[in-house]
C-alpha atoms as a PDB file:
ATOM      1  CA  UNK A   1       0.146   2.217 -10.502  1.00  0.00           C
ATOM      2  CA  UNK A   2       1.475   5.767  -9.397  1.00  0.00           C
ATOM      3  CA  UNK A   3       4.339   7.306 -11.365  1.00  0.00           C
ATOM      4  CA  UNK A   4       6.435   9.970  -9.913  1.00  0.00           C
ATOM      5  CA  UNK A   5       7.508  13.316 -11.993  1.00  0.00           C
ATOM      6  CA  UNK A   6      11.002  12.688 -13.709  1.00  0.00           C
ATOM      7  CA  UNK A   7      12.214  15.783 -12.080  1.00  0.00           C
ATOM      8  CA  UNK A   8      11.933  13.781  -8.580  1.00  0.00           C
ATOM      9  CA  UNK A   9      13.191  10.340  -9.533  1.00  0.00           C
ATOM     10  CA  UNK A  10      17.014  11.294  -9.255  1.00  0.00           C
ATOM     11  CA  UNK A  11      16.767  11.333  -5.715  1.00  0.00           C
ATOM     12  CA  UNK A  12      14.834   8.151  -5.369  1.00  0.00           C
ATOM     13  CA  UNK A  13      17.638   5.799  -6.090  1.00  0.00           C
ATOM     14  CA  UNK A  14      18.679   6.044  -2.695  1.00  0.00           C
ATOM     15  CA  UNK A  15      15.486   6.941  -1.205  1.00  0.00           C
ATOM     16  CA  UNK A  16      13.740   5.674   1.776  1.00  0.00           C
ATOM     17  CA  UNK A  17      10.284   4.707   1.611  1.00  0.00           C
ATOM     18  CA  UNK A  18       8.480   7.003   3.143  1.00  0.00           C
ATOM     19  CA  UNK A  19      10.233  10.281   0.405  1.00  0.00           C
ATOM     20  CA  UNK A  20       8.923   8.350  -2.349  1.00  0.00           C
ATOM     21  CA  UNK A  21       5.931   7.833  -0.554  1.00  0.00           C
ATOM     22  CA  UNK A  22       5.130  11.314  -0.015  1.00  0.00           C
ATOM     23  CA  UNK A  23       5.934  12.172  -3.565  1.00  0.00           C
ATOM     24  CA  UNK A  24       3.374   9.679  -4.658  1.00  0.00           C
ATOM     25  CA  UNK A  25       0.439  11.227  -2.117  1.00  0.00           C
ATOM     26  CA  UNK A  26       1.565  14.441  -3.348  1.00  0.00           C
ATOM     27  CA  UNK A  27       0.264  13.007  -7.162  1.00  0.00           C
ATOM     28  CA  UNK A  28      -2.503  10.594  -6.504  1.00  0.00           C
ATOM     29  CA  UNK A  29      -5.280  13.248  -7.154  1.00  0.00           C
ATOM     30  CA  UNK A  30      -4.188  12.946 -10.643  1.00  0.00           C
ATOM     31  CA  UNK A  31      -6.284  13.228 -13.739  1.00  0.00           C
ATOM     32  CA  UNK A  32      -6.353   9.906 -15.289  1.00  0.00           C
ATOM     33  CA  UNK A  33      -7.653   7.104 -13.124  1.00  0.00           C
ATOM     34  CA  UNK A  34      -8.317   8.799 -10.406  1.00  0.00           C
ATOM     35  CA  UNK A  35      -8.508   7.136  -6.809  1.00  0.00           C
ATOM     36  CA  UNK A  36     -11.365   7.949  -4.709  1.00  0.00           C
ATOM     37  CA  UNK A  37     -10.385   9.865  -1.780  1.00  0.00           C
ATOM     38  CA  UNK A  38     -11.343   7.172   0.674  1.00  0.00           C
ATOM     39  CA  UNK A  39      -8.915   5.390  -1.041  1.00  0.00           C
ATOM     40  CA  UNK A  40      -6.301   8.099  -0.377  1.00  0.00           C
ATOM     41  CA  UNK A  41      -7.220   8.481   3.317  1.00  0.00           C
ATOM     42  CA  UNK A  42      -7.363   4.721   3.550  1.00  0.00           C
ATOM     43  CA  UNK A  43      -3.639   4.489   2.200  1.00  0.00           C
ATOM     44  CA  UNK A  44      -2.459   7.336   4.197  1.00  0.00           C
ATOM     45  CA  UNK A  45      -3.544   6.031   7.470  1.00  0.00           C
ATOM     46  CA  UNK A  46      -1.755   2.286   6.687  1.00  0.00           C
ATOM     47  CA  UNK A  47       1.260   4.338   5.949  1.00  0.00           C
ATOM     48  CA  UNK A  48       1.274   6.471   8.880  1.00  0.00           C
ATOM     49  CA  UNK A  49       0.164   3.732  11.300  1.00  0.00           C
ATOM     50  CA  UNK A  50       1.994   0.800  10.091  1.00  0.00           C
ATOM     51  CA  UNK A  51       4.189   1.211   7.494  1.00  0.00           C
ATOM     52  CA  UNK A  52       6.431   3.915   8.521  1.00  0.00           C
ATOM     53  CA  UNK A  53       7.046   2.731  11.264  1.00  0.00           C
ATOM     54  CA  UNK A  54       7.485  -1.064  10.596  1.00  0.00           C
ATOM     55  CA  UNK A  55       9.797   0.117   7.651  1.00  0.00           C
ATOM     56  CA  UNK A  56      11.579   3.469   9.264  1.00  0.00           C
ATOM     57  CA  UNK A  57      15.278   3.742   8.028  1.00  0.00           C
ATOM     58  CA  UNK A  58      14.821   1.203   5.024  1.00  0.00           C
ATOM     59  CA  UNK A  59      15.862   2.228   1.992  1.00  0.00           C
ATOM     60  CA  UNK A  60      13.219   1.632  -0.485  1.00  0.00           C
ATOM     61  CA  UNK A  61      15.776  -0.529  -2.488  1.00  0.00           C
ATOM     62  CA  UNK A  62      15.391  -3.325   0.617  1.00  0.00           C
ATOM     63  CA  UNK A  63      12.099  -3.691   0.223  1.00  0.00           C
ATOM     64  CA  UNK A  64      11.634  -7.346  -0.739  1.00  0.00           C
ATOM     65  CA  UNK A  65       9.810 -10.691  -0.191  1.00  0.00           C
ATOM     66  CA  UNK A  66      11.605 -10.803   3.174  1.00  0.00           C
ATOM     67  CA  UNK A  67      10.352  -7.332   3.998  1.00  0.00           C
ATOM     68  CA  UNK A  68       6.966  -7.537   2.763  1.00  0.00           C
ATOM     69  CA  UNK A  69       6.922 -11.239   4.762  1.00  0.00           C
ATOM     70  CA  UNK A  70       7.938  -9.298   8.135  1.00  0.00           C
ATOM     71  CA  UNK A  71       5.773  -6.661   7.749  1.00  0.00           C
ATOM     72  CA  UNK A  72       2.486  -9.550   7.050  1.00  0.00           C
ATOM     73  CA  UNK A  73       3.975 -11.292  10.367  1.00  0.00           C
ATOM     74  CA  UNK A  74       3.981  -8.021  12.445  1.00  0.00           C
ATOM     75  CA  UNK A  75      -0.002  -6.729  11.611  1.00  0.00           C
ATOM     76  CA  UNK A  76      -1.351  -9.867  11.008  1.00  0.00           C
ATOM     77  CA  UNK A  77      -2.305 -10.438  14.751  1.00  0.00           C
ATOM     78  CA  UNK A  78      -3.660  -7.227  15.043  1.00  0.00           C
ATOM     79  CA  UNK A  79      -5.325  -5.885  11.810  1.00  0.00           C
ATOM     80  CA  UNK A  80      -7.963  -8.212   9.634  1.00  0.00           C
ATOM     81  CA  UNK A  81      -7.215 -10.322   6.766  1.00  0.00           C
ATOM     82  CA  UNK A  82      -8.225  -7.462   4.340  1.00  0.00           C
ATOM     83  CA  UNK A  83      -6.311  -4.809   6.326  1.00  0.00           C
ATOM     84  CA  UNK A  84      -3.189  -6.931   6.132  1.00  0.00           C
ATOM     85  CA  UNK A  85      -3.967  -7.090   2.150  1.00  0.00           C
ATOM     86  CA  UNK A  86      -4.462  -3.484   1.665  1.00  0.00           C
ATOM     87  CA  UNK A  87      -1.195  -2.407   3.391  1.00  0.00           C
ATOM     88  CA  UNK A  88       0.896  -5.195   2.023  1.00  0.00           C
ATOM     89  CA  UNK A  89      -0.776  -3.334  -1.719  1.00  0.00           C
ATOM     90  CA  UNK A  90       0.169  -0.225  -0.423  1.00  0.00           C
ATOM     91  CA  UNK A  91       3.592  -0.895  -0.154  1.00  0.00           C
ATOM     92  CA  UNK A  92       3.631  -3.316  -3.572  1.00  0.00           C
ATOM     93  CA  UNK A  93       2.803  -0.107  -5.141  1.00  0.00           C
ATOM     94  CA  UNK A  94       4.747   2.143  -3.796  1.00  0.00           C
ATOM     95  CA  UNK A  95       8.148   0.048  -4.615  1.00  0.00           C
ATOM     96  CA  UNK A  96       6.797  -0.444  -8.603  1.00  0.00           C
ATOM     97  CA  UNK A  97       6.039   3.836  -8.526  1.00  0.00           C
ATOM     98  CA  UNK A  98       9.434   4.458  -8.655  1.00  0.00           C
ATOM     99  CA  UNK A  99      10.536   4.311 -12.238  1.00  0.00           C
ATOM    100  CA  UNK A 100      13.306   5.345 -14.265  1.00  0.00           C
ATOM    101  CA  UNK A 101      13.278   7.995 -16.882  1.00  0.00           C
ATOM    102  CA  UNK A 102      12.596   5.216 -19.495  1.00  0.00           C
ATOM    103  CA  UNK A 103       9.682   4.180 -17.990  1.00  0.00           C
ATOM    104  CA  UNK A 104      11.388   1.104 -16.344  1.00  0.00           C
ATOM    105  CA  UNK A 105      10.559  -0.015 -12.611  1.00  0.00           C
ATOM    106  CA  UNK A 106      13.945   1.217 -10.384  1.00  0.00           C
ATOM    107  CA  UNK A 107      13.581  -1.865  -7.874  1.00  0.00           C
ATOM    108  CA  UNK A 108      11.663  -4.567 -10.012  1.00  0.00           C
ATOM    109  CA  UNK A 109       9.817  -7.220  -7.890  1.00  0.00           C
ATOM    110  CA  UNK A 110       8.767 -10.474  -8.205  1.00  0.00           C
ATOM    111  CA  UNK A 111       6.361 -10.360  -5.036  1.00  0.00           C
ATOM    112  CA  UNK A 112       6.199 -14.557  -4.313  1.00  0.00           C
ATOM    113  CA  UNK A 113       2.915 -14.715  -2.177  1.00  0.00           C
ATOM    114  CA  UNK A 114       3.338 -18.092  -1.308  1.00  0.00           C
ATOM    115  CA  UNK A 115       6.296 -16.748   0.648  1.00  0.00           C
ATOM    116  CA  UNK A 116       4.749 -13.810   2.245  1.00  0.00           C
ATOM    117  CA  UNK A 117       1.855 -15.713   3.614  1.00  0.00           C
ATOM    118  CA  UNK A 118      -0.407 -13.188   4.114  1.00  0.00           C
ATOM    119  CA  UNK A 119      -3.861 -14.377   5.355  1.00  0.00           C
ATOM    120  CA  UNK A 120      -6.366 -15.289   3.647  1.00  0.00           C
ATOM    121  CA  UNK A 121      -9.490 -13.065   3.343  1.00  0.00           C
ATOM    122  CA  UNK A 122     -12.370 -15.719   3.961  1.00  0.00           C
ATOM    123  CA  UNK A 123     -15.509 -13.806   5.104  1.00  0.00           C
ATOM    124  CA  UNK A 124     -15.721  -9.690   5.690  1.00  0.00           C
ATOM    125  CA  UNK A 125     -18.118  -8.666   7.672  1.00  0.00           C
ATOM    126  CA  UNK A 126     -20.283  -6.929   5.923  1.00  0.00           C
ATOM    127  CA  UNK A 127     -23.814  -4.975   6.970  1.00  0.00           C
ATOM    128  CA  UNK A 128     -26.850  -5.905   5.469  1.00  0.00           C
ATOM    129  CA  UNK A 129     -30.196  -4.491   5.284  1.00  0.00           C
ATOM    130  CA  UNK A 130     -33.284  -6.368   5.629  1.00  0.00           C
ATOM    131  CA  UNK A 131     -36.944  -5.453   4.923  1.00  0.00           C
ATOM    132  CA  UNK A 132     -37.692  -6.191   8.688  1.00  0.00           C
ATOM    133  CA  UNK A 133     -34.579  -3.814   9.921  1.00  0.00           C
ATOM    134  CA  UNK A 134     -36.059  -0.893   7.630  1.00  0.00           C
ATOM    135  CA  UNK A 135     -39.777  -1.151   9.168  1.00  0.00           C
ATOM    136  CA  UNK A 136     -38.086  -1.261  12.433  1.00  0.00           C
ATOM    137  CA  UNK A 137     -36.716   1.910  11.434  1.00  0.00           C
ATOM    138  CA  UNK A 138     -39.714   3.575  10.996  1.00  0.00           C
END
């Protein structure tokens, strides 16, 4: 999880997803844990592509199983099973980064999946290399 500066929380209370979004891009290079930078990118896109605008004008506090369930319903018919995972993270963790100044989550969640419905990742496609696709190669 991503935690945002104490000098920036103050104005998160009211905040709309994508300020405390940027805040936490602005920090995810950080020095413990570090995220790979395709992870970054990956995030980024989601956020530019999809969640902004699916979310635009929500305040961050309105985020909730209802929210997260509209958002699933709206990509689901376009993006993969995986995609549809990743983003719904994306946003999971950028609701729990905002935290008080004792450490506290400001909007605690209890994220019911069951509810949300997301879909079900059953088989990624995923490339293989054979012995015979090498030689070919050659």
């Amino acid at each position: 999880m991503v935690n945002v500066f104490a000098r920036d929380r103050p104005a998160l209370r009211g905040g709309k997803l994508a300020q405390l979004t940027k805040l936490i891009l602005d920090f995810l290079p950080r020095k413990r844990n570090p995220l790979e930078k395709t992870t970054i990118d990956t995030w980024r896109y989601a956020l530019d592509k999809w969640i902004y605008p699916f979310f635009e004008g929500r305040r961050l506090a309105d985020i909730n199983n209802r929210a997260m369930k509209e958002i699933v319903e709206h990509t689901a018919p376009k993006l993969s099973a995986r995609s549809v995972q990743v983003y719904k993270g994306v946003v999971k963790s950028v609701v729990a980064s905002a935290i008080k100044d004792d450490g506290e989550e400001l909007f605690p969640r209890k994220w019911n999946e069951e509810y949300i419905d997301a879909p079900v990742i059953d088989v990624q496609r995923q490339p293989t290399t054979t012995a015979d696709s090498l030689t070919a190669i050659d």
